[in-house]
N, C-alpha and C. Protein backbone atom coordinates (compact mmCIF):
# COMPACT_ATOMS: atom_id res chain seq x y z
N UNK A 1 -77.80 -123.56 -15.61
CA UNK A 1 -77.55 -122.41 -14.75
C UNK A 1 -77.57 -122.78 -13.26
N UNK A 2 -78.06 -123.90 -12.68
CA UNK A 2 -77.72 -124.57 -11.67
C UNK A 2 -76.42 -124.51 -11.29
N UNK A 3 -75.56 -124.54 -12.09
CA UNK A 3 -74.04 -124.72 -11.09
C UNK A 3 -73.61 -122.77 -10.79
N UNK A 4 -74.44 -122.00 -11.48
CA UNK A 4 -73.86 -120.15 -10.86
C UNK A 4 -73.84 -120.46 -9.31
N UNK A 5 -74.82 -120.86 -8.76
CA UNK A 5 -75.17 -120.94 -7.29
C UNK A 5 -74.03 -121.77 -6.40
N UNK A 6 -73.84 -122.85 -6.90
CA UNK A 6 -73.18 -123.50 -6.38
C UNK A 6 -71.33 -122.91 -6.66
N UNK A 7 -70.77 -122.45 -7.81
CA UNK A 7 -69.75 -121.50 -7.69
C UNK A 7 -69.58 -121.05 -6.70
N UNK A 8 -70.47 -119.67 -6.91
CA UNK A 8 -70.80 -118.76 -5.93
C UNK A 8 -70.58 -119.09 -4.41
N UNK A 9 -71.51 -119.99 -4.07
CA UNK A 9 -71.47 -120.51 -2.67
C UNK A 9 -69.68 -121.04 -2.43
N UNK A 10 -69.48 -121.96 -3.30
CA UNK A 10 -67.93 -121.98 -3.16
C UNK A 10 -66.82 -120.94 -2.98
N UNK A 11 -67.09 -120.11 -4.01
CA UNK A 11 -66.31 -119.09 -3.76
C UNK A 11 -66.17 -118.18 -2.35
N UNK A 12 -67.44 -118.26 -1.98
CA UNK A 12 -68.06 -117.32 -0.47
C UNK A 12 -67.32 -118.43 0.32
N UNK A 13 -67.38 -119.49 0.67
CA UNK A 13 -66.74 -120.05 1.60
C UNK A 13 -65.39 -120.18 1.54
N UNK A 14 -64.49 -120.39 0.33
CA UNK A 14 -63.20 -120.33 0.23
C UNK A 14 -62.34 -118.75 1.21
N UNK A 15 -63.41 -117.66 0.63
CA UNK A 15 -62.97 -115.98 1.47
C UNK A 15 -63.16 -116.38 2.34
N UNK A 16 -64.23 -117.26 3.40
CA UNK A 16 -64.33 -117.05 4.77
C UNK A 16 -62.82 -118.38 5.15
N UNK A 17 -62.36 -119.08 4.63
CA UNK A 17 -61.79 -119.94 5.27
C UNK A 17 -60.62 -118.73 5.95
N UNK A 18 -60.10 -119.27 6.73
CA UNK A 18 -59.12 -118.63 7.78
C UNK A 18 -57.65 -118.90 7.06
N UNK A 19 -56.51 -117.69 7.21
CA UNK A 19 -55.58 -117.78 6.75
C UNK A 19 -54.88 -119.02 6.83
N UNK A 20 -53.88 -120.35 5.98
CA UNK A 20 -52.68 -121.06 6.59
C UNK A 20 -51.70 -120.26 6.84
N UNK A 21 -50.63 -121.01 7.14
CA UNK A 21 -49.51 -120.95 7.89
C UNK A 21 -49.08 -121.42 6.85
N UNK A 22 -47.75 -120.72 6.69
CA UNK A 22 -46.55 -121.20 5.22
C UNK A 22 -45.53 -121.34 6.30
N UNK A 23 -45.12 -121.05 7.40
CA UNK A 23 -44.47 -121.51 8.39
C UNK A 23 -45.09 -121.64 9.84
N UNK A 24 -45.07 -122.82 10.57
CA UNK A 24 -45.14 -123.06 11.60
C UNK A 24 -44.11 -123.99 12.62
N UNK A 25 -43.94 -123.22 13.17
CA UNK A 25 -42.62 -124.06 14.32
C UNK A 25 -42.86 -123.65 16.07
N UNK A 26 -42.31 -124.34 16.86
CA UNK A 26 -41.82 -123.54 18.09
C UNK A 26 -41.52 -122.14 18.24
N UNK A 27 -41.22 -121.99 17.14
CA UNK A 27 -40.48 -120.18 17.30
C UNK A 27 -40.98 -119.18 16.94
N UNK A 28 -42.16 -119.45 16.04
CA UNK A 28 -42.65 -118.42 14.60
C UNK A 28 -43.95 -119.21 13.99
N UNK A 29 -44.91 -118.52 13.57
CA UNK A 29 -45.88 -118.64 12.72
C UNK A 29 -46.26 -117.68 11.83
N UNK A 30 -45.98 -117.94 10.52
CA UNK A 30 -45.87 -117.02 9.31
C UNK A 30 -47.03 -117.34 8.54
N UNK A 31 -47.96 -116.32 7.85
CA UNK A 31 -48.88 -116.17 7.22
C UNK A 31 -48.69 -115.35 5.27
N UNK A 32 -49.32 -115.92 4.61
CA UNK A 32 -49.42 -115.26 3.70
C UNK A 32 -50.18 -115.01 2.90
N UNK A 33 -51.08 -114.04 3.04
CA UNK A 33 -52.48 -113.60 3.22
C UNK A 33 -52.88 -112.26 2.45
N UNK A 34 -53.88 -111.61 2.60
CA UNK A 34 -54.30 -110.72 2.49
C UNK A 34 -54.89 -109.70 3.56
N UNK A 35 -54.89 -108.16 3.29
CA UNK A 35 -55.40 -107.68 4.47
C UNK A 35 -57.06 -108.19 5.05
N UNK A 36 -57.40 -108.40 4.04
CA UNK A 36 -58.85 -108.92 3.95
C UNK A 36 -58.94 -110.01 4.95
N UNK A 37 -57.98 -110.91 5.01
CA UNK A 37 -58.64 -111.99 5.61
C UNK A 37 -57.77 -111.91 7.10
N UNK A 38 -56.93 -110.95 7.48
CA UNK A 38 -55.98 -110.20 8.49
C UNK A 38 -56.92 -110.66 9.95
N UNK A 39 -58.58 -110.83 9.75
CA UNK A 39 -59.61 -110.73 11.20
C UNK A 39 -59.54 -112.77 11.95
N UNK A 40 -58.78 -113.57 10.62
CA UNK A 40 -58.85 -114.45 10.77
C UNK A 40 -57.52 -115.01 11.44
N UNK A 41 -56.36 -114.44 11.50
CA UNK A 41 -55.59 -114.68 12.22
C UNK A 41 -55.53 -115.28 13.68
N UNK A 42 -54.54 -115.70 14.49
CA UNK A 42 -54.41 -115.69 15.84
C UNK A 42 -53.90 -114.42 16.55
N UNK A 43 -54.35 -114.41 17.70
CA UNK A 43 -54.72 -113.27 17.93
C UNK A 43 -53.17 -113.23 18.89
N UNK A 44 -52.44 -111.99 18.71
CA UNK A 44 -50.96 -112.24 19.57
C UNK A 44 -49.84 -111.07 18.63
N UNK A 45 -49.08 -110.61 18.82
CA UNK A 45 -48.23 -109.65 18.88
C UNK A 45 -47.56 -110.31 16.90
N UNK A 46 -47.60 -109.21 16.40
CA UNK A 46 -46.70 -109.72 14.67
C UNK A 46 -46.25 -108.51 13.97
N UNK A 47 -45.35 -108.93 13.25
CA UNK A 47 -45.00 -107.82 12.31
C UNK A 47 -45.83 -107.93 10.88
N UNK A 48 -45.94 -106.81 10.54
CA UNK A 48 -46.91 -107.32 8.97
C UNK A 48 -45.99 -106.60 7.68
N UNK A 49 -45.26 -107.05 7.05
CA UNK A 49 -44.53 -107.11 5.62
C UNK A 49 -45.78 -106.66 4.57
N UNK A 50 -45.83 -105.44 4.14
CA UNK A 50 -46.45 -105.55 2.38
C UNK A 50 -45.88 -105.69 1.52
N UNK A 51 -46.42 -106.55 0.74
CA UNK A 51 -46.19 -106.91 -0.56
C UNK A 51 -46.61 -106.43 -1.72
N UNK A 52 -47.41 -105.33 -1.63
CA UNK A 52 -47.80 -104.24 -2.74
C UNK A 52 -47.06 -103.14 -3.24
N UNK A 53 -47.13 -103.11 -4.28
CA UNK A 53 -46.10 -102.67 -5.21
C UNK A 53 -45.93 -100.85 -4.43
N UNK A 54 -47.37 -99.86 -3.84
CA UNK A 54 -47.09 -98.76 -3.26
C UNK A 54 -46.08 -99.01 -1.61
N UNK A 55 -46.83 -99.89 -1.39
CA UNK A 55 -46.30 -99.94 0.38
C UNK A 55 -44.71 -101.69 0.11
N UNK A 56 -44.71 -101.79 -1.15
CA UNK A 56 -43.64 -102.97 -0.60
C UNK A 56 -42.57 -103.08 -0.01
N UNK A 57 -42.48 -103.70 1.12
CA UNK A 57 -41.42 -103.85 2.39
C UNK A 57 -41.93 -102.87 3.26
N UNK A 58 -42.72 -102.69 3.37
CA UNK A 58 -43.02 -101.63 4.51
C UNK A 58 -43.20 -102.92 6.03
N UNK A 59 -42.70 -102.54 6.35
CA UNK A 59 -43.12 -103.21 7.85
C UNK A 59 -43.56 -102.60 8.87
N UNK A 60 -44.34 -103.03 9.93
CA UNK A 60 -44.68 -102.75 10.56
C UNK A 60 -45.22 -103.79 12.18
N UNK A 61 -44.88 -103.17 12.98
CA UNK A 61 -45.33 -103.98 14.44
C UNK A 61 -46.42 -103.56 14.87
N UNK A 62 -47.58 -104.73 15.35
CA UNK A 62 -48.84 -104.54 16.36
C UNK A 62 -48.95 -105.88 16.87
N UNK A 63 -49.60 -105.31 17.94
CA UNK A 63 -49.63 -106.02 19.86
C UNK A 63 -50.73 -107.21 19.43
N UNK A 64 -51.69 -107.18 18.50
CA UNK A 64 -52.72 -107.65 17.83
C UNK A 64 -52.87 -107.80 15.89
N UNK A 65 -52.16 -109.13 16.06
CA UNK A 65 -52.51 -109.55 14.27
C UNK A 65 -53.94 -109.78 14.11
N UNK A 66 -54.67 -109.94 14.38
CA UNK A 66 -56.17 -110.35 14.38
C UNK A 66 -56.84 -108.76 13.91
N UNK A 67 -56.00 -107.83 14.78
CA UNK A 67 -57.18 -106.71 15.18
C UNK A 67 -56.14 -105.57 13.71
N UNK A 68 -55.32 -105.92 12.79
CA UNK A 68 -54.63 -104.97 12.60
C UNK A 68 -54.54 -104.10 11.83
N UNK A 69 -56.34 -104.28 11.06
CA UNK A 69 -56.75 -103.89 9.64
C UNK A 69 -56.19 -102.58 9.44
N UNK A 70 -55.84 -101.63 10.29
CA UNK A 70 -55.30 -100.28 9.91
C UNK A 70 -54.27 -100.64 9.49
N UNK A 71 -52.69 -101.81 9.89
CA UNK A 71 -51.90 -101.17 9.49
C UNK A 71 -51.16 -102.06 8.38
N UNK A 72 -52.68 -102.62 7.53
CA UNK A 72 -52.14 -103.35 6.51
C UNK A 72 -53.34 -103.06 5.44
N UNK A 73 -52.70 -103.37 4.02
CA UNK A 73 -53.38 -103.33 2.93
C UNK A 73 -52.86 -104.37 2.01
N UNK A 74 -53.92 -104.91 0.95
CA UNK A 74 -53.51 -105.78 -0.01
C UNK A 74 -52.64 -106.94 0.69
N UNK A 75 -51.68 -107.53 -0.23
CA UNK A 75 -51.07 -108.94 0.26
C UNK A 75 -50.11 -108.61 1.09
N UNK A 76 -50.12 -109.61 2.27
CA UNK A 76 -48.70 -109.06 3.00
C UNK A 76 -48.92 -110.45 3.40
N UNK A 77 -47.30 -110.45 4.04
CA UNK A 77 -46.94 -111.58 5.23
C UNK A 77 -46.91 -111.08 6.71
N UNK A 78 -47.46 -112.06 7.22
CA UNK A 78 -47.38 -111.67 8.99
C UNK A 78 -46.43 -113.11 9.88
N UNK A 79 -45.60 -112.14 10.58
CA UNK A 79 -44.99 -113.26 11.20
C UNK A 79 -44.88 -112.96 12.68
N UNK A 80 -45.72 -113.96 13.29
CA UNK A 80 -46.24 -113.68 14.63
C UNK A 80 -45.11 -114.96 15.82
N UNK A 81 -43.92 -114.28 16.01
CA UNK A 81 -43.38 -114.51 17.09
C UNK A 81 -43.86 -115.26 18.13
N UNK A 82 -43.40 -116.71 18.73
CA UNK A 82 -43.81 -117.08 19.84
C UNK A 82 -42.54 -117.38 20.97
N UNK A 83 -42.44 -116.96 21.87
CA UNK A 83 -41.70 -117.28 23.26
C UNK A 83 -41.44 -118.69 22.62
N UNK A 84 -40.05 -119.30 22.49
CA UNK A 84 -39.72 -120.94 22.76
C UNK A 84 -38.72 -120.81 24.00
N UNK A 85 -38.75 -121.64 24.21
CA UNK A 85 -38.10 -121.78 25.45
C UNK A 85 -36.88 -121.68 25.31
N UNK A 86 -35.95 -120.71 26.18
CA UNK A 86 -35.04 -119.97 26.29
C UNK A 86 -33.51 -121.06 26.51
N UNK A 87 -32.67 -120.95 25.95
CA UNK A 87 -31.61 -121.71 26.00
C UNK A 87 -30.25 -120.96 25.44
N UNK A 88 -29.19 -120.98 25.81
CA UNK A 88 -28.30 -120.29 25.20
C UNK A 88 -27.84 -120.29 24.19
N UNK A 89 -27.67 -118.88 23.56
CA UNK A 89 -27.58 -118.84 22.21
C UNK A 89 -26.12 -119.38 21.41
N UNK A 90 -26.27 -120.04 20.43
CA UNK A 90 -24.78 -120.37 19.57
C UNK A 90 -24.42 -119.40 19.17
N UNK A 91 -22.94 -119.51 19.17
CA UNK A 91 -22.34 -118.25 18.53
C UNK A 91 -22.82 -118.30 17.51
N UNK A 92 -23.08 -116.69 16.85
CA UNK A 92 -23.60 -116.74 15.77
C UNK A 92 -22.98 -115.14 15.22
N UNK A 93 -24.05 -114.46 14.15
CA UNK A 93 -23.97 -113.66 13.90
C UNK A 93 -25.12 -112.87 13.70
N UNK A 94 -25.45 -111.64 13.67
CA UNK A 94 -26.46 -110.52 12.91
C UNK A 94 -26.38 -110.99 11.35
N UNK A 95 -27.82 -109.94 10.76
CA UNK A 95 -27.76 -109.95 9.33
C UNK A 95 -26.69 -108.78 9.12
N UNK A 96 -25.83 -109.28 8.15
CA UNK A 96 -24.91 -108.32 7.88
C UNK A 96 -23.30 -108.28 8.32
N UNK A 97 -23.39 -108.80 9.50
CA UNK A 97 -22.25 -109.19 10.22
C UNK A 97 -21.10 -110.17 9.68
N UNK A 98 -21.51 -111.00 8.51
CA UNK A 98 -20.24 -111.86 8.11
C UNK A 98 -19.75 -111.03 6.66
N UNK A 99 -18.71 -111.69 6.35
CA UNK A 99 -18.05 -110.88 5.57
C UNK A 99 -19.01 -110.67 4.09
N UNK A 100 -18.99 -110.00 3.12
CA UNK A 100 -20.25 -109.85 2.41
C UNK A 100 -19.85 -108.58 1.28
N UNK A 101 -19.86 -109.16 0.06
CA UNK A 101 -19.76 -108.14 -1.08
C UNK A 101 -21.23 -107.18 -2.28
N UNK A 102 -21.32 -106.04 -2.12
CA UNK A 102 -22.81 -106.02 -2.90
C UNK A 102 -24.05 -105.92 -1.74
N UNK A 103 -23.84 -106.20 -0.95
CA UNK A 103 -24.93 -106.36 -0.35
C UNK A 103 -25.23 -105.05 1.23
N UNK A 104 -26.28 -104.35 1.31
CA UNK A 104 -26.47 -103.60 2.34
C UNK A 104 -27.81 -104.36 3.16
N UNK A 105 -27.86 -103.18 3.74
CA UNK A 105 -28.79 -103.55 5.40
C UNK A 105 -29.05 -102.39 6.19
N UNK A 106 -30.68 -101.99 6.02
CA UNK A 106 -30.94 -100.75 6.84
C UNK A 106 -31.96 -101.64 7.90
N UNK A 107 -31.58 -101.09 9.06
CA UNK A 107 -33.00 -101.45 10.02
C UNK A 107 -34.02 -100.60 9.69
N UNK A 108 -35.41 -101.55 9.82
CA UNK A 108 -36.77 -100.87 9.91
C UNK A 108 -37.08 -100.45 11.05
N UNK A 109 -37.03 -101.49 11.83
CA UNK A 109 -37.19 -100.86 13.58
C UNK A 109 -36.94 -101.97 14.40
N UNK A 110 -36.92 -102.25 15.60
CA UNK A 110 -36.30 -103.21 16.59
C UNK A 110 -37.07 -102.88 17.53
N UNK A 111 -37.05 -103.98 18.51
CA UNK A 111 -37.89 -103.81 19.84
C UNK A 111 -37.49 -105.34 20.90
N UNK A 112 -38.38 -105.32 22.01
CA UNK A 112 -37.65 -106.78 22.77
C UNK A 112 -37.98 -107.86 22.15
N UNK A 113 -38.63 -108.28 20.97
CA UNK A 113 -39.28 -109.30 20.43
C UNK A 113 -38.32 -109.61 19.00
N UNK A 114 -38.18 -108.46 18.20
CA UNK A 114 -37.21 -108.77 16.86
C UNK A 114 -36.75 -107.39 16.31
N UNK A 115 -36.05 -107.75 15.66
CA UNK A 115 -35.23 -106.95 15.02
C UNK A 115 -35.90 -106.91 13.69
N UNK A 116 -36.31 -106.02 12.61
CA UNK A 116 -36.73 -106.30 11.14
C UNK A 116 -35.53 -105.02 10.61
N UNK A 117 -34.81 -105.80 9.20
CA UNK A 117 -34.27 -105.62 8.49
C UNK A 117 -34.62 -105.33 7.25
N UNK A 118 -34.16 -104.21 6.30
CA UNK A 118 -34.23 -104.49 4.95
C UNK A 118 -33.27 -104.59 4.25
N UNK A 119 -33.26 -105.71 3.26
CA UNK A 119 -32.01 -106.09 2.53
C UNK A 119 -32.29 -106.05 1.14
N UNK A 120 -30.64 -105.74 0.74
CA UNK A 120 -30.68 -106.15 -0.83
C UNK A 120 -29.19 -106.68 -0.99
N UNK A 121 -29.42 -107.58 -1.71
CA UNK A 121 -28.27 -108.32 -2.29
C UNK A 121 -28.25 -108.06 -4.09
N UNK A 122 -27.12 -107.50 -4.57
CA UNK A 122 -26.67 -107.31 -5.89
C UNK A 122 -26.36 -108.72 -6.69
N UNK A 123 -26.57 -107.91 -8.15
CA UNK A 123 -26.15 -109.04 -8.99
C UNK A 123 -24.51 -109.40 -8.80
N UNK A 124 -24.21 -110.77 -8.55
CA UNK A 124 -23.36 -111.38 -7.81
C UNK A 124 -22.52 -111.00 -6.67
N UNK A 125 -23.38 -110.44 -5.98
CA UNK A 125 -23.14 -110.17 -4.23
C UNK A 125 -22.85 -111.67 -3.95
N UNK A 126 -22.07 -111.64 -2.55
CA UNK A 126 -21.76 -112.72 -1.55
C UNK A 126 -21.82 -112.35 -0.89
N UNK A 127 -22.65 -113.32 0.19
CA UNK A 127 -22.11 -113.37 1.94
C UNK A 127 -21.30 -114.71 2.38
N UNK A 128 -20.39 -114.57 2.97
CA UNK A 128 -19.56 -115.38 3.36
C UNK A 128 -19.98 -116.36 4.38
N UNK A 129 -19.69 -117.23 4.45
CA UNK A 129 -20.33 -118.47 5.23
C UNK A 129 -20.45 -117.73 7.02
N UNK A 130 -21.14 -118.19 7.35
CA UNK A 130 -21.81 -117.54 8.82
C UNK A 130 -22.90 -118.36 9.56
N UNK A 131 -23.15 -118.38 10.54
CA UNK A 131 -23.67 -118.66 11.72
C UNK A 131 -24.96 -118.34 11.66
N UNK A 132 -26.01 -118.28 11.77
CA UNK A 132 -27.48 -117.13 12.20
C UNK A 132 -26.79 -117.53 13.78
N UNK A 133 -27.46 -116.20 14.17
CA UNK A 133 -27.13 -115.85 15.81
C UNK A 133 -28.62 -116.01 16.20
N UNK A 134 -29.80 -115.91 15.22
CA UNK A 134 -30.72 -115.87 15.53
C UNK A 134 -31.62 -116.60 14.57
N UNK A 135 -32.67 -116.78 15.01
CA UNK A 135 -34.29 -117.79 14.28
C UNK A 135 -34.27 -116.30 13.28
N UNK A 136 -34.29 -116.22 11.74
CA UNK A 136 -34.70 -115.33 10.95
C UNK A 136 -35.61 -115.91 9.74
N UNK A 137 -36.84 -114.73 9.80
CA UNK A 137 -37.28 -115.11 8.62
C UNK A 137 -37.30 -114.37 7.54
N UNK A 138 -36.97 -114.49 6.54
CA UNK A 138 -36.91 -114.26 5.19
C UNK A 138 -38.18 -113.81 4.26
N UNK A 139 -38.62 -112.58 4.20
CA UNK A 139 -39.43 -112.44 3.61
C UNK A 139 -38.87 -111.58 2.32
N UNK A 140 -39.10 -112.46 0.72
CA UNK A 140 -38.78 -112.24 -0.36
C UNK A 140 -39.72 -110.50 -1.08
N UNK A 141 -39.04 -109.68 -1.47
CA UNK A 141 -39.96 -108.85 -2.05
C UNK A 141 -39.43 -108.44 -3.56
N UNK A 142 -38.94 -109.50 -3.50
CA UNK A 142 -38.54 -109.24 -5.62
C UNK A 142 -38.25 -111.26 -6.13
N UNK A 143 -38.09 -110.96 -7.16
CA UNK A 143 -37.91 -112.66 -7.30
C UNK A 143 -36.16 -113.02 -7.49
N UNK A 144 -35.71 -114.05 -7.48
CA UNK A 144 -34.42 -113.88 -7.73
C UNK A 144 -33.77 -115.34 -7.59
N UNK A 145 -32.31 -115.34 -7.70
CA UNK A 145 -31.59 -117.33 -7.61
C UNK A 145 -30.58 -116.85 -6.89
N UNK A 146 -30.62 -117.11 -5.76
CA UNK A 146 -29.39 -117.09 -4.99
C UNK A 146 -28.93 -118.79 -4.78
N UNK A 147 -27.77 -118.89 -4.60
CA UNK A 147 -27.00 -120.13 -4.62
C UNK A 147 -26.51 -120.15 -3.30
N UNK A 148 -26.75 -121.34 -2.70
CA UNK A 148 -26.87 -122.04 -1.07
C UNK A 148 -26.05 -122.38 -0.71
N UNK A 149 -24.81 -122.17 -0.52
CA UNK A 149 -24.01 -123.53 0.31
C UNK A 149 -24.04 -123.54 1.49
N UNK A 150 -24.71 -125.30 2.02
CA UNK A 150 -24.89 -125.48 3.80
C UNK A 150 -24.08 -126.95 3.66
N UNK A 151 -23.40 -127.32 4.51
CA UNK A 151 -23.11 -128.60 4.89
C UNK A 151 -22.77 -129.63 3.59
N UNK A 152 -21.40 -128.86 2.84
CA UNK A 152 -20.92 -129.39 1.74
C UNK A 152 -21.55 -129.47 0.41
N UNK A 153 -23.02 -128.92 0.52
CA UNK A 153 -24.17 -128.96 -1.00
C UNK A 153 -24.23 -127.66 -1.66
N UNK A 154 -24.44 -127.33 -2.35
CA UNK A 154 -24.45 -126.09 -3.22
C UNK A 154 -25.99 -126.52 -4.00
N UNK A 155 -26.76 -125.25 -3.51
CA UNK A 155 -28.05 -125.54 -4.63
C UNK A 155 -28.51 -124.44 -4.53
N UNK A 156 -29.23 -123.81 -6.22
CA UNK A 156 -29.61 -122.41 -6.59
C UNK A 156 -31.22 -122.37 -6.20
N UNK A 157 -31.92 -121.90 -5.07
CA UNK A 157 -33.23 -121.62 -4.80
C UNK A 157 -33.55 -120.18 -5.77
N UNK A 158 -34.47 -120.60 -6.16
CA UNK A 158 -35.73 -119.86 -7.28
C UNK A 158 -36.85 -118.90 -6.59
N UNK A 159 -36.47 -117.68 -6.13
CA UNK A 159 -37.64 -117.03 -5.15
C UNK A 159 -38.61 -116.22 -6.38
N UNK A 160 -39.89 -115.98 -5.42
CA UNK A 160 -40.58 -114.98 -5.96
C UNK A 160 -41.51 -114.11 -5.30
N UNK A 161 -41.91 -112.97 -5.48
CA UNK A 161 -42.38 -112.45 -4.44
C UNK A 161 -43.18 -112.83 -3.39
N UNK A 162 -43.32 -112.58 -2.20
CA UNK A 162 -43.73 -113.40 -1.44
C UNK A 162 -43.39 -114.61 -0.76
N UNK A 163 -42.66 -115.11 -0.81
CA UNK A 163 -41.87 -116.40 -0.92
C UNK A 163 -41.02 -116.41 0.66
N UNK A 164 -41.50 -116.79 1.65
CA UNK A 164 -41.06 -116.54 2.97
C UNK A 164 -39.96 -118.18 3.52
N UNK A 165 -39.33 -118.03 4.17
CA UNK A 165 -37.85 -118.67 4.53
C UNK A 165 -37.57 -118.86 5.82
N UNK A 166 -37.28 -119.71 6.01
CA UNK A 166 -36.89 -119.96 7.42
C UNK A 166 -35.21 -120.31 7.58
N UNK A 167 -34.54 -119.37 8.19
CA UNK A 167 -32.98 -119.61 8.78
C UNK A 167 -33.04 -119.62 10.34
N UNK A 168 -32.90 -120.98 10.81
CA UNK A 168 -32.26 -121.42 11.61
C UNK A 168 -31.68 -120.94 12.44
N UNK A 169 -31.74 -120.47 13.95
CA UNK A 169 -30.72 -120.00 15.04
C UNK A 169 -29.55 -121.39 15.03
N UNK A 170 -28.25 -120.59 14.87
CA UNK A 170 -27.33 -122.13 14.85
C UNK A 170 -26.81 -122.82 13.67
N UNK A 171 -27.67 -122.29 12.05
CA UNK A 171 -27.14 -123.19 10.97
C UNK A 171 -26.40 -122.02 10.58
N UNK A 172 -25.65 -123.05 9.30
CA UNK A 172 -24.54 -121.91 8.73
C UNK A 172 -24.75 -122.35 7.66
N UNK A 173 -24.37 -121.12 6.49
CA UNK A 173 -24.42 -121.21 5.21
C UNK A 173 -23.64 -120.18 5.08
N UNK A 174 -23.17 -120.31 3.26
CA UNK A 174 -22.50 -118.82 2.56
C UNK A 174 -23.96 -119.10 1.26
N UNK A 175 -23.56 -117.31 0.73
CA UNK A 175 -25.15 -117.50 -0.27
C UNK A 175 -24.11 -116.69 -1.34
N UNK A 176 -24.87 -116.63 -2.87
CA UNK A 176 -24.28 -115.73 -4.09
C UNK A 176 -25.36 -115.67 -4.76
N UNK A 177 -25.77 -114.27 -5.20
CA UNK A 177 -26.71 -113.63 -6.15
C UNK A 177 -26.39 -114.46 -7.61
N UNK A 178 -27.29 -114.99 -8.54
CA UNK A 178 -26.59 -115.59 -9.65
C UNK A 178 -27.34 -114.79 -10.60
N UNK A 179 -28.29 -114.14 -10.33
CA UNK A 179 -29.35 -113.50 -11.52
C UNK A 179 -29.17 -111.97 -10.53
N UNK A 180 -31.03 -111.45 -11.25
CA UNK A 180 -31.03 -109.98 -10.36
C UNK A 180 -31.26 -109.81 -9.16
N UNK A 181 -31.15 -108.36 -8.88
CA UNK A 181 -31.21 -107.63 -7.58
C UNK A 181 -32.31 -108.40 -6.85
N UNK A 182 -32.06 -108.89 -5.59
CA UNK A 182 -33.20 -109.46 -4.69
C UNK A 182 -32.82 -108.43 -3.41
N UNK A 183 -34.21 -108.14 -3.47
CA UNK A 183 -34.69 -107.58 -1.76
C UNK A 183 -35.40 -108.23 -1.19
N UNK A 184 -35.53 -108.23 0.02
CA UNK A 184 -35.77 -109.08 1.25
C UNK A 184 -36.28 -107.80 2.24
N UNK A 185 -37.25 -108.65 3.37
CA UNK A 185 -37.29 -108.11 4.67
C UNK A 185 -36.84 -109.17 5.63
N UNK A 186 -36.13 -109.31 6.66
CA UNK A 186 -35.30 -109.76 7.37
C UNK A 186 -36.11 -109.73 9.03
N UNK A 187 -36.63 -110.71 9.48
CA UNK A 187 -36.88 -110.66 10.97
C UNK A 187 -36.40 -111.22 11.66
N UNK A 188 -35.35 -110.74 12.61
CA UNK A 188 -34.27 -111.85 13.20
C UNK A 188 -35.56 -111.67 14.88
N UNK A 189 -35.74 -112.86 15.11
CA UNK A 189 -36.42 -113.11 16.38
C UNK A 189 -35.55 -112.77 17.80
N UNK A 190 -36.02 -112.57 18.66
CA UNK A 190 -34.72 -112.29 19.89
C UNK A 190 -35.29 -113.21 20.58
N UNK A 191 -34.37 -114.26 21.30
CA UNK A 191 -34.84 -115.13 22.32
C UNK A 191 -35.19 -114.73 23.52
């Protein structure tokens, strides 16, 4: 019965460890977490994505990820925006903007920092090869195989809920639904 204690103690320190980062770059730092551990964050302006089956895709913006326990519950992703240094943008496009079958796009809300989107792409929807106009991240809220083509390769990525993405200001791809309905929340960053 010596090792209950020592569990225990493990387990207590694993809750206190502080959220990772499933993305970190110049542009963005993405979390995928719980509201619970929401006090451990960096402290700075984010949107928070739920991932619970009552509130899923709900998004929401605060000035403070650290402080934001009201406006999150259960698992979510937080993706906390950072200033990179400003340079002119490649032509590009919006979500939604290239040519595209099956597939819609409602905004959640917008502001000077990002734009958040909600998407769904149908069973064998296309979007037509395109630009990002902007740094977007991809936050998955169903599971699904969409098929990739970037720079002459074709390959079927395997999502599942939760499952956060990074698109590139500047790369181009075309995508195709090969299985079911995938929804997404969409944060296109503004430079």
């Amino acid at each position: 019965m010596r090792w209950l204690p020592i569990i225990a103690a493990s387990l207590a320190a694993s809750a206190l460890a502080p959220p990772r980062a499933v993305i970190d770059n110049a542009q963005v730092r993405v979390y995928r977490t719980t509201a619970d551990s929401i006090g451990g964050l960096e402290h700075g302006p984010a949107v928070i994505v739920s991932l619970d089956e009552g509130d899923l895709g709900r998004a929401v913006w605060t000035d403070d990820a650290a402080r934001a326990g009201a406006a999150a519950r259960g698992r979510i992703v937080v993706v906390q925006p950072r200033r990179a240094p400003s340079s002119p943008p490649p032509a590009g496009s919006r979500p939604g903007d290239a040519p595209f079958t099956g597939m819609s796009f409602k905004t959640i809300f917008e502001n000077d920092r990002v734009s958040v989107i909600r998407a769904r792409m149908e069973v064998g929807a296309q979007e037509g090869f395109h630009t990002h106009g902007a740094d977007t991240i991809v936050v998955h809220l169903s599971g699904g195989e969409i098929e990739d083509t970037a720079d002459g390769k074709t390959i079927v990525n395997k999502w599942t809920r939760g499952d956060v993405e990074f698109e590139g200001r500047g790369t181009s791809h075309s995508a195709r639904n090969v299985a079911g309905a995938v929804d997404v929340v969409l944060v296109a960053l503004k430079p």
